[in-house]
N, C-alpha and C. Protein backbone atom coordinates (compact mmCIF):
# COMPACT_ATOMS: atom_id res chain seq x y z
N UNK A 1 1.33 -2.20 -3.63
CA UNK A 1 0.51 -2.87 -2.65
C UNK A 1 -0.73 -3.41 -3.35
N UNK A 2 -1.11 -4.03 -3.01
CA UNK A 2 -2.36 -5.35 -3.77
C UNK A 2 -3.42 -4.32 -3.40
N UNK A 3 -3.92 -3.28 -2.62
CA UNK A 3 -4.90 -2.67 -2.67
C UNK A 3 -5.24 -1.52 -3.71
N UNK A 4 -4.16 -1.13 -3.90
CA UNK A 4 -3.37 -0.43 -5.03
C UNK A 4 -3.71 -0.95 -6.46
N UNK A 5 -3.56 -1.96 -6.74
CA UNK A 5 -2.80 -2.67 -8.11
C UNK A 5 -3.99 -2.18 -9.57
N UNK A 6 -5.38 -2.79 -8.87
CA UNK A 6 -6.30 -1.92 -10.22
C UNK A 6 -6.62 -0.62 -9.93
N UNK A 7 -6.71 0.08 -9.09
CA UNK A 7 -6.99 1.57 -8.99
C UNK A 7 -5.71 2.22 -9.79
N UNK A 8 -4.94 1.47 -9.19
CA UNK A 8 -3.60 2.29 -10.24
C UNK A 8 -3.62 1.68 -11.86
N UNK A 9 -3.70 0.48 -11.66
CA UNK A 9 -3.72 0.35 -13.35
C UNK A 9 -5.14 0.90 -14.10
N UNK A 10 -5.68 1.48 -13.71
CA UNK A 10 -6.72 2.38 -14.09
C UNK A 10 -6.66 3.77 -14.89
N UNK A 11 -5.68 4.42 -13.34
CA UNK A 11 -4.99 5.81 -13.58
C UNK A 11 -4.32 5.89 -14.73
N UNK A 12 -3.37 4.61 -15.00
CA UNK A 12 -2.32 4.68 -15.96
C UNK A 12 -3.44 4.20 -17.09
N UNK A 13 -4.23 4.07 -17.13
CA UNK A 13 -4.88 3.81 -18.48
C UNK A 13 -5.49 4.88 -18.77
N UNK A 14 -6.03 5.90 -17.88
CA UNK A 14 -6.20 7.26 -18.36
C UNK A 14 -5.06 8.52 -18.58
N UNK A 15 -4.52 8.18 -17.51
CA UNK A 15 -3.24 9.70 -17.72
C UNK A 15 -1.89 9.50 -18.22
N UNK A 16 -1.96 7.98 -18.64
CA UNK A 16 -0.69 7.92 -19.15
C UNK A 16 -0.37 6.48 -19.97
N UNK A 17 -1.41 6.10 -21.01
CA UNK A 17 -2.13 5.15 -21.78
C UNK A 17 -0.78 4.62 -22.67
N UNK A 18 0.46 4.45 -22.43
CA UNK A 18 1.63 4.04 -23.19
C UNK A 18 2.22 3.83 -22.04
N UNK A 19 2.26 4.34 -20.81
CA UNK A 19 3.06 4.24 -19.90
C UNK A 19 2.57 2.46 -19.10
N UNK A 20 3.75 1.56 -18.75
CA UNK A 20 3.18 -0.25 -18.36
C UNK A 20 3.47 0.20 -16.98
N UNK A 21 2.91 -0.46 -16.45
CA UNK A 21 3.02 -0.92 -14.75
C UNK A 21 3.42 -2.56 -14.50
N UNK A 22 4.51 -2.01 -13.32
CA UNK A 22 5.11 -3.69 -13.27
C UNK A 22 4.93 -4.00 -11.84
N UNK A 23 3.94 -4.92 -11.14
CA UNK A 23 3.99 -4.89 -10.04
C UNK A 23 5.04 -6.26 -9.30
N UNK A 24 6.07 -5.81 -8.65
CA UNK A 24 7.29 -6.60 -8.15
C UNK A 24 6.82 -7.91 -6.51
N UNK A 25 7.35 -8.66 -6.51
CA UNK A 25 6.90 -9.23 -5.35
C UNK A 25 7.69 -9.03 -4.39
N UNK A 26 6.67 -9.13 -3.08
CA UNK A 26 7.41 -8.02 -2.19
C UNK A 26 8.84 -8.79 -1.44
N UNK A 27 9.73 -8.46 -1.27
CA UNK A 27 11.31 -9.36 -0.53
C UNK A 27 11.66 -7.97 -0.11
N UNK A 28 11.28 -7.89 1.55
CA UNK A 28 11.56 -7.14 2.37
C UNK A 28 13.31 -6.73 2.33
N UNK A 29 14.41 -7.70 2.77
CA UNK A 29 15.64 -7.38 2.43
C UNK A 29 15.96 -6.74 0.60
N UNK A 30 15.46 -6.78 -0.02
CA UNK A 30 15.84 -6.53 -1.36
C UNK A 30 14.93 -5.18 -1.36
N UNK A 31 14.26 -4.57 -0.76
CA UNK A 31 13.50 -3.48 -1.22
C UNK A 31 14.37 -2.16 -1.39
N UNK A 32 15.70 -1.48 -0.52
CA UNK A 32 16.29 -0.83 -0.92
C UNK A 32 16.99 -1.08 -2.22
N UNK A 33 17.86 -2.09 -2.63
CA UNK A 33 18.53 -2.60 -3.24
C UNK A 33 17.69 -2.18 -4.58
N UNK A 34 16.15 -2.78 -4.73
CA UNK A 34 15.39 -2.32 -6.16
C UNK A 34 15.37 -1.07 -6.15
N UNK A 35 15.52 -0.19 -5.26
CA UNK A 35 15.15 1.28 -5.45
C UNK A 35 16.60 1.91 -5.91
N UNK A 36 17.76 1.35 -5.22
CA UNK A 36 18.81 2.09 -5.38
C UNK A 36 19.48 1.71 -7.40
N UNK A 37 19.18 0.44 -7.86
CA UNK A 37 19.37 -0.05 -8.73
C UNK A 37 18.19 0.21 -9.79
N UNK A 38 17.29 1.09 -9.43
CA UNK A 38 16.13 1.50 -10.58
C UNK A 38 15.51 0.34 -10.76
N UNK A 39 15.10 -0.81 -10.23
CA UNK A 39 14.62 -1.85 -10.69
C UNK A 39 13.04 -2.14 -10.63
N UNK A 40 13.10 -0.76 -9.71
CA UNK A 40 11.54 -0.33 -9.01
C UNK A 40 11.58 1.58 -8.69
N UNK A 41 10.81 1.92 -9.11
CA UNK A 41 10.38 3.32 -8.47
C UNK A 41 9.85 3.55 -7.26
N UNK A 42 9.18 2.89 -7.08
CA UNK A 42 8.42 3.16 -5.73
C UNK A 42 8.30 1.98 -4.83
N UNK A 43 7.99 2.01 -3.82
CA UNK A 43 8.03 0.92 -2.96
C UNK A 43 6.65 1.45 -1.91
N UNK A 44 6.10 0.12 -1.63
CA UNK A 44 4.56 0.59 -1.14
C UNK A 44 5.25 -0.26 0.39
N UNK A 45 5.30 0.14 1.56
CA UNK A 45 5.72 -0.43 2.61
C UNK A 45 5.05 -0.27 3.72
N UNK A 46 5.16 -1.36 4.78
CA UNK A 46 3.87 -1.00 6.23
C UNK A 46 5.17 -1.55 7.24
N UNK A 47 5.44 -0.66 8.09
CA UNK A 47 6.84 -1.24 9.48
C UNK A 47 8.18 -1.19 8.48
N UNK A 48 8.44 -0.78 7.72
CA UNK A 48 9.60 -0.86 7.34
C UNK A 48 10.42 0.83 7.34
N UNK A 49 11.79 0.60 8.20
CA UNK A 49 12.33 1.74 8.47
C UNK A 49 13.61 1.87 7.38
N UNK A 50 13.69 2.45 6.27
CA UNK A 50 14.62 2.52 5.64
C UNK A 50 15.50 4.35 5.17
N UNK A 51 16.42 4.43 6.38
CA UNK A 51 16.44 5.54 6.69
C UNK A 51 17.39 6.60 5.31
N UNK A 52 17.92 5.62 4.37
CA UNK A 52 18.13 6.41 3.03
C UNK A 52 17.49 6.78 2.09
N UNK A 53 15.87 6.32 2.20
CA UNK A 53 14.53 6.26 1.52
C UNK A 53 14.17 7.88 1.79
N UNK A 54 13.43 8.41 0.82
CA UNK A 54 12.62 9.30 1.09
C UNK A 54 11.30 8.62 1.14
N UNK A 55 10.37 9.19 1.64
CA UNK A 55 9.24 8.47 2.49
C UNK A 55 8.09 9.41 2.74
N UNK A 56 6.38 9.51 2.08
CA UNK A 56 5.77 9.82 2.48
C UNK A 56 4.20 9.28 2.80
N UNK A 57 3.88 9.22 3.65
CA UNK A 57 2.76 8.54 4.23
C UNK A 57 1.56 8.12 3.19
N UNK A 58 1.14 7.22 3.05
CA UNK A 58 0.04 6.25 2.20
C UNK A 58 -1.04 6.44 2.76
N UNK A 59 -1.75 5.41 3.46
CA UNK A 59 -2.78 5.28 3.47
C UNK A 59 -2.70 3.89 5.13
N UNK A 60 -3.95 4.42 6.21
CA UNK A 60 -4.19 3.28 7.12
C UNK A 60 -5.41 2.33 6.66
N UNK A 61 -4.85 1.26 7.22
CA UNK A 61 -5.89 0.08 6.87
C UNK A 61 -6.02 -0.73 7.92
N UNK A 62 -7.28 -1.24 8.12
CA UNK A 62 -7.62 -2.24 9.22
C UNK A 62 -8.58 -3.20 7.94
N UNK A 63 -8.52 -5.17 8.64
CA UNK A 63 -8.83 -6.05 8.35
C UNK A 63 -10.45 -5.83 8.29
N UNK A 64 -11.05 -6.99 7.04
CA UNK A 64 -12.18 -8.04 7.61
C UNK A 64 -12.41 -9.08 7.02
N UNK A 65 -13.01 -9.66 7.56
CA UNK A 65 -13.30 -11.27 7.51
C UNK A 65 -13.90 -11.85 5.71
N UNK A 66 -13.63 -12.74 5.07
CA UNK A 66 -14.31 -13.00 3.90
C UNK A 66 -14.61 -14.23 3.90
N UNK A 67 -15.52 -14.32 3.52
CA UNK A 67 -16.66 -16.08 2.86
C UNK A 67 -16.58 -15.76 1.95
N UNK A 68 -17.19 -17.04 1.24
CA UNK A 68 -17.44 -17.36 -0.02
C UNK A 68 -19.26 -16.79 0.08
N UNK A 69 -19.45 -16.24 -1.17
CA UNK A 69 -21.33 -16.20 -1.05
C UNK A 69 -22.16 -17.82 -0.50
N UNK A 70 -23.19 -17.84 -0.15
CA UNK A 70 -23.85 -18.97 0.72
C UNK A 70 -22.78 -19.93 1.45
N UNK A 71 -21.80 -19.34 2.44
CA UNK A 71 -20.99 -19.99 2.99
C UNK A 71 -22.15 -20.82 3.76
N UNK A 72 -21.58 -22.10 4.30
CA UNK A 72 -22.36 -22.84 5.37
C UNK A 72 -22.69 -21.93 6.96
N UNK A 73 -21.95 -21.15 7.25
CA UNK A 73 -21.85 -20.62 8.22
C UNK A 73 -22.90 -19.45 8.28
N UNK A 74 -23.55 -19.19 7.37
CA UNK A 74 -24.77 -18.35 7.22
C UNK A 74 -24.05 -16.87 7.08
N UNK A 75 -24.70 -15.68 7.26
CA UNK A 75 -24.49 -14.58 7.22
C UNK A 75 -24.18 -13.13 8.06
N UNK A 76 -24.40 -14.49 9.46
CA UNK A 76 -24.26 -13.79 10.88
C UNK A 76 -23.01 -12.90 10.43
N UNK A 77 -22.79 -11.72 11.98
CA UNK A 77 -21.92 -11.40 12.29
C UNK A 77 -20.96 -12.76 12.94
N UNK A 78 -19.46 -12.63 12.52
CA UNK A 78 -18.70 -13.64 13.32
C UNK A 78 -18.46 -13.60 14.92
N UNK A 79 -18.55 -15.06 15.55
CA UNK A 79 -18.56 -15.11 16.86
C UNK A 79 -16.71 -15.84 16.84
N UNK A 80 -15.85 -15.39 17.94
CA UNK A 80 -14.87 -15.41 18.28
C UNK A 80 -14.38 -17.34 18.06
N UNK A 81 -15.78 -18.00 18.23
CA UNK A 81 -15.31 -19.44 18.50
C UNK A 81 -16.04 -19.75 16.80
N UNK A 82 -16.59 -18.91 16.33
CA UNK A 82 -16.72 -19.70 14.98
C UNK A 82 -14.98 -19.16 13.87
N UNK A 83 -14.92 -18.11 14.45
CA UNK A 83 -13.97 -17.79 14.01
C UNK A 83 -12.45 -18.28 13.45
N UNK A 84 -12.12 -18.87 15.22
CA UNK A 84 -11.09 -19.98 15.30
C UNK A 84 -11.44 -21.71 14.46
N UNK A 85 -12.45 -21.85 14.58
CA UNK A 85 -13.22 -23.18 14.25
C UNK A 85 -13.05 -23.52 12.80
N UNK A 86 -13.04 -22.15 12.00
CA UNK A 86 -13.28 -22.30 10.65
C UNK A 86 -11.72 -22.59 10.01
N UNK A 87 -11.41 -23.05 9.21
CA UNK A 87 -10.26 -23.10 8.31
C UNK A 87 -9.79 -21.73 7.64
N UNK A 88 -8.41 -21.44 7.57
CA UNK A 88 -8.01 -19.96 7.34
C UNK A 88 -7.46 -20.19 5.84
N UNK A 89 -7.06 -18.64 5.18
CA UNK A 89 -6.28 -18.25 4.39
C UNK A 89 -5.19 -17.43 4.60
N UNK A 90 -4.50 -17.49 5.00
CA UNK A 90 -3.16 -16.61 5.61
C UNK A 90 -2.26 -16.21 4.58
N UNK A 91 -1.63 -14.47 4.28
CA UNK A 91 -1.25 -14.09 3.18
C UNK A 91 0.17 -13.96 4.17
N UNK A 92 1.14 -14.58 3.12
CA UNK A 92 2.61 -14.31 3.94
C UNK A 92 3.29 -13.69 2.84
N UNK A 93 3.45 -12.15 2.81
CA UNK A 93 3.65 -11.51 1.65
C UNK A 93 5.24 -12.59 1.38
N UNK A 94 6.17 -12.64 2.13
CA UNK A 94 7.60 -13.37 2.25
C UNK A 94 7.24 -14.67 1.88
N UNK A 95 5.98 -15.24 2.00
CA UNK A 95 6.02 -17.14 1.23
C UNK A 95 6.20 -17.27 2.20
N UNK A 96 4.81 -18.67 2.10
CA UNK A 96 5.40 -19.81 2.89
C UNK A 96 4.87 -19.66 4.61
N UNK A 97 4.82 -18.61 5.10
CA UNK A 97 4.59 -18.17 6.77
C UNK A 97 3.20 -18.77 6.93
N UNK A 98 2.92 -19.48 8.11
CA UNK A 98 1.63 -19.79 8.34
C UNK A 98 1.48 -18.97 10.30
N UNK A 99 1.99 -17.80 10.54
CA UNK A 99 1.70 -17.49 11.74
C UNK A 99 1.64 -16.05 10.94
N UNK A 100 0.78 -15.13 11.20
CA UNK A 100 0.80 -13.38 11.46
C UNK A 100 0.24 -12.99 12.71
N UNK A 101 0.29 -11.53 12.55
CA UNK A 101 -0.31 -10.95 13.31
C UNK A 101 -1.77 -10.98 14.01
N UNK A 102 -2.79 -11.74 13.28
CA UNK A 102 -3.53 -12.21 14.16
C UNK A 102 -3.42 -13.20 14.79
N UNK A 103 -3.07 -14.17 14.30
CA UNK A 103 -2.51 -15.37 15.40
C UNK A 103 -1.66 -14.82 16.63
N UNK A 104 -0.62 -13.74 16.86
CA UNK A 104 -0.60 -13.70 17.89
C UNK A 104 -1.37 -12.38 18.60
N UNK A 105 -2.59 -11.74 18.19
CA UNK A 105 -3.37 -11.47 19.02
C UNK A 105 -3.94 -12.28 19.76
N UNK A 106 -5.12 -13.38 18.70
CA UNK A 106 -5.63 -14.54 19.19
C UNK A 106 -4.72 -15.40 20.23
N UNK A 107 -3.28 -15.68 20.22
CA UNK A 107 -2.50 -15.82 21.22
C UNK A 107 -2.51 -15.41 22.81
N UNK A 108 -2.60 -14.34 22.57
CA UNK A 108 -2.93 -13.48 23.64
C UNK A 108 -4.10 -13.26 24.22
N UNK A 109 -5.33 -13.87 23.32
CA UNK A 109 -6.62 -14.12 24.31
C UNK A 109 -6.98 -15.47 24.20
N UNK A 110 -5.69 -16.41 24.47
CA UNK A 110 -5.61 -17.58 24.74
C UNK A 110 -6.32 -19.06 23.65
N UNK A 111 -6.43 -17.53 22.05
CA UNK A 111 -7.28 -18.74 21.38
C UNK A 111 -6.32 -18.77 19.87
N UNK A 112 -6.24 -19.96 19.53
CA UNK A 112 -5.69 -20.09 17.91
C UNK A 112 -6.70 -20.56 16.93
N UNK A 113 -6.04 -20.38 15.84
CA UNK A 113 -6.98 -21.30 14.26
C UNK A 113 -6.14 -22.05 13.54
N UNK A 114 -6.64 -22.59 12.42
CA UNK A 114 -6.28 -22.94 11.93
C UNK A 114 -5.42 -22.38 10.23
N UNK A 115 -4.86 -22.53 10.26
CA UNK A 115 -3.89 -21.73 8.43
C UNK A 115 -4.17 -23.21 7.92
N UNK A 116 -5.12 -23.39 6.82
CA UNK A 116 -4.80 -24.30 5.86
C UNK A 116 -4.13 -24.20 4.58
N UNK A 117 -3.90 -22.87 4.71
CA UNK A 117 -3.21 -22.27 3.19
C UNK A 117 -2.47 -21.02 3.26
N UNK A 118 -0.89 -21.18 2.70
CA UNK A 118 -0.86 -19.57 2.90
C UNK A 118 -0.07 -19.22 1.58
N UNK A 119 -1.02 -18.21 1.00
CA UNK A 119 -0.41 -17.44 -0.39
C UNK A 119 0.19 -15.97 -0.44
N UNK A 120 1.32 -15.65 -0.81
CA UNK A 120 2.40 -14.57 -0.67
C UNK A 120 1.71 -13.39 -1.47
N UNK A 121 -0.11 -13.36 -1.67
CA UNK A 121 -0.34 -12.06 -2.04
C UNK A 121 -2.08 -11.78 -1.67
N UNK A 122 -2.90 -10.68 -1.19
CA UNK A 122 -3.92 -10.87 -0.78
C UNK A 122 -4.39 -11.21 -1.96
N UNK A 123 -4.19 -10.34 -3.37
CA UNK A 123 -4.84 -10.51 -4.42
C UNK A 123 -5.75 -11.87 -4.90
N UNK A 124 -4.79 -13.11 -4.52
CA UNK A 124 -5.10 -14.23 -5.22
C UNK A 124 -6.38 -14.69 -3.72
N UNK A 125 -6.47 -14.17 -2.53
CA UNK A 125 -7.45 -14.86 -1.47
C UNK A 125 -8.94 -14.51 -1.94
N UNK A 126 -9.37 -13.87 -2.38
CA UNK A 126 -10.71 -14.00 -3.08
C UNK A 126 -10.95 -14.87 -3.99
N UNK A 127 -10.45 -15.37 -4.61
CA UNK A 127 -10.28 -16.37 -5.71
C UNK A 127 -10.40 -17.59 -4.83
N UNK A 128 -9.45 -17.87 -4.53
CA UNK A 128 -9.48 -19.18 -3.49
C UNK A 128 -10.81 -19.48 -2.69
N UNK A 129 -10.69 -17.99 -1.92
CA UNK A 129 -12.21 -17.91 -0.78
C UNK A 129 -13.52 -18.11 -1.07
N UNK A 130 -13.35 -17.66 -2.54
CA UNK A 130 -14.82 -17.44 -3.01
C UNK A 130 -15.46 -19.15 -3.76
N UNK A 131 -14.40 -20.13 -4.22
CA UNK A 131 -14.48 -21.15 -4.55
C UNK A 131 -14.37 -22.53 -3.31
N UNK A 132 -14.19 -22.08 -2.30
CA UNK A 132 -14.05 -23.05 -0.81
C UNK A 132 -14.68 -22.71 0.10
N UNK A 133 -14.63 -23.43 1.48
CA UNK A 133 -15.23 -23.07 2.58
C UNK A 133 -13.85 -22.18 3.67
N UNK A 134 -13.20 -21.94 3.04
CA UNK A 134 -12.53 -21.38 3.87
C UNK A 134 -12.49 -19.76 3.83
N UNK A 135 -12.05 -18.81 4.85
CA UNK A 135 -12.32 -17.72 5.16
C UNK A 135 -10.75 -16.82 5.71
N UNK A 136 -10.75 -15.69 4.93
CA UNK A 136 -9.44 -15.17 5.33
C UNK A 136 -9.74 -13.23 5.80
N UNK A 137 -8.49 -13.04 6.19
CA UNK A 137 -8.32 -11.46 6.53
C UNK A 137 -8.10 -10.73 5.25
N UNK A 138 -8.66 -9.61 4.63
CA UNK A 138 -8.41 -8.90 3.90
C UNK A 138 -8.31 -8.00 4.33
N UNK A 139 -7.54 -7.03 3.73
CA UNK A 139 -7.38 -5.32 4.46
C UNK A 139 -8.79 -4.69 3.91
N UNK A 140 -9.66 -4.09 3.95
CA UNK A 140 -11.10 -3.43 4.13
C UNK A 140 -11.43 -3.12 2.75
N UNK A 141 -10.25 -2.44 2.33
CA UNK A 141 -10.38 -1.85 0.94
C UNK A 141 -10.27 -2.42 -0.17
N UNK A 142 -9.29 -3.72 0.24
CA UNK A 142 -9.51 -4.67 -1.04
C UNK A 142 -10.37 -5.54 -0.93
N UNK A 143 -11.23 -5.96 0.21
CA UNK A 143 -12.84 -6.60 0.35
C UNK A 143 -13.56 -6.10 -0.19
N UNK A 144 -13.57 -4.77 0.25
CA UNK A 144 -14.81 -4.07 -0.53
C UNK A 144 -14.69 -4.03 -2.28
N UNK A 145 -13.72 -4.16 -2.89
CA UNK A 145 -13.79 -4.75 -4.02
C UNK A 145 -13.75 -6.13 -4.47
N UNK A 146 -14.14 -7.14 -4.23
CA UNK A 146 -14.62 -8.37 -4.24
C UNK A 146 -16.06 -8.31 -3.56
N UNK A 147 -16.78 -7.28 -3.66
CA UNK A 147 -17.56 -8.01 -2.97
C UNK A 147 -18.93 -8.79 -3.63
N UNK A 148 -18.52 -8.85 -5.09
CA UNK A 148 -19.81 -9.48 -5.98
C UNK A 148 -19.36 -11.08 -5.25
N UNK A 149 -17.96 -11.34 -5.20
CA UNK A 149 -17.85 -12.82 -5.07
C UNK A 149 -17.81 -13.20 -3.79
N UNK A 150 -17.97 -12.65 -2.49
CA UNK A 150 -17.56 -12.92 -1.27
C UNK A 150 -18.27 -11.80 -0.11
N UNK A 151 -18.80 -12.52 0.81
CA UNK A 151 -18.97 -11.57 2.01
C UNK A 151 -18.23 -11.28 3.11
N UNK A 152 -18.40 -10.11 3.28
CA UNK A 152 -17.40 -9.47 4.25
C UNK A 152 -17.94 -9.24 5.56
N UNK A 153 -16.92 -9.48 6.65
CA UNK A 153 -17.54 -9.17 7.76
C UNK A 153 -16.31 -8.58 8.84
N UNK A 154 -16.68 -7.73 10.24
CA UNK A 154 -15.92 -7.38 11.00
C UNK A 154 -15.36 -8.21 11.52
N UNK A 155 -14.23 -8.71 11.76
CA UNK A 155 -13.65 -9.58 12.48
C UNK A 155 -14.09 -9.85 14.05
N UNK A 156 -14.69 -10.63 14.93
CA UNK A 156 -14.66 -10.33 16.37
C UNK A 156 -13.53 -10.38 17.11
N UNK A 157 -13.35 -9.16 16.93
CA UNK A 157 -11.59 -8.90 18.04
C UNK A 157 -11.19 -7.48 17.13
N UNK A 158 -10.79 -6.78 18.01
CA UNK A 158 -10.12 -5.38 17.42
C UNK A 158 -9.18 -5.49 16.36
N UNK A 159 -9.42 -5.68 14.80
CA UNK A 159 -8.24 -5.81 13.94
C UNK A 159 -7.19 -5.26 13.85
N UNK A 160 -6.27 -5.67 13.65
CA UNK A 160 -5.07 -4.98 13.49
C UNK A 160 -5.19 -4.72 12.40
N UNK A 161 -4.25 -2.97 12.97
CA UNK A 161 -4.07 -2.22 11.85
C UNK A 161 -2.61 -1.98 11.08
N UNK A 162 -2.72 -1.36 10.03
CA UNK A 162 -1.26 -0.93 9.39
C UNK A 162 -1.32 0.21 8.65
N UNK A 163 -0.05 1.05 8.43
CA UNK A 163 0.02 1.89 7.52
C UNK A 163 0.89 1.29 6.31
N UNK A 164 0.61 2.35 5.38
CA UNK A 164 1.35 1.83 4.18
C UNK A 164 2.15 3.46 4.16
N UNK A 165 3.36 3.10 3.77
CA UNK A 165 4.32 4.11 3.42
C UNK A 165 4.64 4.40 1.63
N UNK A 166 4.79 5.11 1.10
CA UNK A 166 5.48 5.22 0.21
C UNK A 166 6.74 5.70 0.22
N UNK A 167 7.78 4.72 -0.23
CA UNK A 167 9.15 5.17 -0.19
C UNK A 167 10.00 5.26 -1.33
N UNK A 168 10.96 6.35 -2.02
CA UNK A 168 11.86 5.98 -3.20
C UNK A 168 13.21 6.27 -2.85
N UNK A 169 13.66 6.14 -3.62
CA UNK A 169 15.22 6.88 -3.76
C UNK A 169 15.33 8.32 -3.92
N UNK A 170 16.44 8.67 -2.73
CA UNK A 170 16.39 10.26 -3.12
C UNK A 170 17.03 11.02 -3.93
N UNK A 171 17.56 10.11 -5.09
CA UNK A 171 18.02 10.68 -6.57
C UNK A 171 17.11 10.64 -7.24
N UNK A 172 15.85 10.46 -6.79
CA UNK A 172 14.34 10.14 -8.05
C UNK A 172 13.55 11.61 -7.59
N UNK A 173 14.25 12.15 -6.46
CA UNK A 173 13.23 13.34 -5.74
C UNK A 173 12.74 14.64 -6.49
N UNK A 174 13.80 14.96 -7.97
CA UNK A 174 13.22 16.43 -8.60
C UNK A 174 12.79 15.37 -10.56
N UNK A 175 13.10 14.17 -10.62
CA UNK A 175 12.80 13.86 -11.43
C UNK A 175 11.24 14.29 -12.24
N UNK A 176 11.09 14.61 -13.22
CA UNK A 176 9.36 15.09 -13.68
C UNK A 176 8.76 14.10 -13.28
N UNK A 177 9.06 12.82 -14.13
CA UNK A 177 8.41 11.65 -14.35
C UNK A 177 8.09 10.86 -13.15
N UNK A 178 9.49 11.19 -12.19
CA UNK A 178 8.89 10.65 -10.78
C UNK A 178 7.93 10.96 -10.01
N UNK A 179 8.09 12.38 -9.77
CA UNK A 179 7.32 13.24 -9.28
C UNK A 179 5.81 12.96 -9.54
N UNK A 180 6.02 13.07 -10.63
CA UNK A 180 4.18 12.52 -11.50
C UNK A 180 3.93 11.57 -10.48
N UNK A 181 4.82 10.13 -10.74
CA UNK A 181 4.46 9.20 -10.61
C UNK A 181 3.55 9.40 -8.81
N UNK A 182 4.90 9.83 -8.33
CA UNK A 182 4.32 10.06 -6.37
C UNK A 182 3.28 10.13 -6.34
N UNK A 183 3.08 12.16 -7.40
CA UNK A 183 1.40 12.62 -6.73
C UNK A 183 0.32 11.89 -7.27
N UNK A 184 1.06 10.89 -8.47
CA UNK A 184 -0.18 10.23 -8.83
C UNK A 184 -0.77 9.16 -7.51
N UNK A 185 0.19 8.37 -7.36
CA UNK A 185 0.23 6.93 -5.88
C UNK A 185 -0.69 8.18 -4.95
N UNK A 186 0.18 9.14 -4.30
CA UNK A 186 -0.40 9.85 -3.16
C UNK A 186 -1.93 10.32 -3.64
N UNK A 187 -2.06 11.07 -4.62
CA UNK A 187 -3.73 11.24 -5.14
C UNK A 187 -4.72 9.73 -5.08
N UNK A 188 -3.88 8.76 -5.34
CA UNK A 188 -4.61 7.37 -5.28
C UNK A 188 -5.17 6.98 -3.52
N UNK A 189 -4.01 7.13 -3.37
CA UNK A 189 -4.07 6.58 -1.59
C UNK A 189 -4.78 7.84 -0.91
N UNK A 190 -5.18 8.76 -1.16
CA UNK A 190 -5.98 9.77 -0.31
C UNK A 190 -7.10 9.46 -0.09
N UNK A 191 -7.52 8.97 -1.56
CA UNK A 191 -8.38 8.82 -1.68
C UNK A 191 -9.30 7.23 -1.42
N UNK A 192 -8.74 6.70 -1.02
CA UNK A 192 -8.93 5.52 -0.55
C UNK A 192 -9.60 5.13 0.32
């Protein structure tokens, strides 16, 4: 998971300084398939029921809002109609999607925005955000690390939330090396 990606490549630079990290892009239908074929160890997942997976709970996350530093829009808290008004960044982990889950909240209190862009990972929306006038959803924890380049704010409207799962194969379950690997992810995500 992109909230994940330097906290963990961190860990592995202290507790296990030979050991590489490969982070995979996410293809919801193919996620058993990498686990059952070793092509991946672990799988970082939010709504996904994969009932041959062993599976233990990650970490919850709720959204907020990001600018670029001296956005035009000043530093206020966001108002619901500047919100919609402004031009978006929309992350469609699958490519390509320009509708999520906030669009159909905002749906439902009868208001939309605009998606002028949508990139298949949060990682790369600070980059973008911080060089334009446009403004996207980050999950909390990976804002708060950007925040030399970008300001963060509460979204106006109750964000949606998610969990993240960790799931593997249950031929990886007494492995040493796996094992490591888990309590390492799970020691990461506790702490989060």
């Amino acid at each position: 998971h992109d909230i994940l990606a330097s906290v963990l490549l961190s860990a592995f630079a202290d507790h296990a300084p030979i050991a590489r990290l490969a982070l995979l892009p996410f293809d919801p239908p193919s996620v058993w398939q990498h686990l059952e074929h070793d092509e991946a160890d672990l799988a970082l997942v939010t709504g996904m029921n994969l009932p041959e997976a062993r599976r233990r709970p990650g970490f919850d996350e709720d959204f907020q809002v990001i600018q670029r530093k001296d956005h035009p829009r000043g530093d206020k808290p966001f108002t619901i109609d500047e919100f919609c008004a402004l031009e978006h960044v929309l992350i469609s982990p699958e490519g390509g999607g320009f509708i999520g889950a906030t669009d159909k909240l905002l749906a439902e209190m009868g208001r939309s925005r605009r998606i002028a862009c949508s990139l298949p990972s949060f990682l790369l929306a600070p980059a973008l955000v911080s060089g334009s006038d446009l403004i996207a959803l980050l999950p909390r924890r990976l804002a708060a690390l950007h925040m030399d380049r970008v300001d963060c704010f509460d979204p106006p409207f109750a964000s949606p939330r998610f969990s993240v799962d960790i799931l593997w194969h249950p031929r990886r379950q007494n492995d040493p090396s796996h094992v490591w690997l888990r309590s390492l992810v799970a020691r990461i995500t506790a702490d989060l």
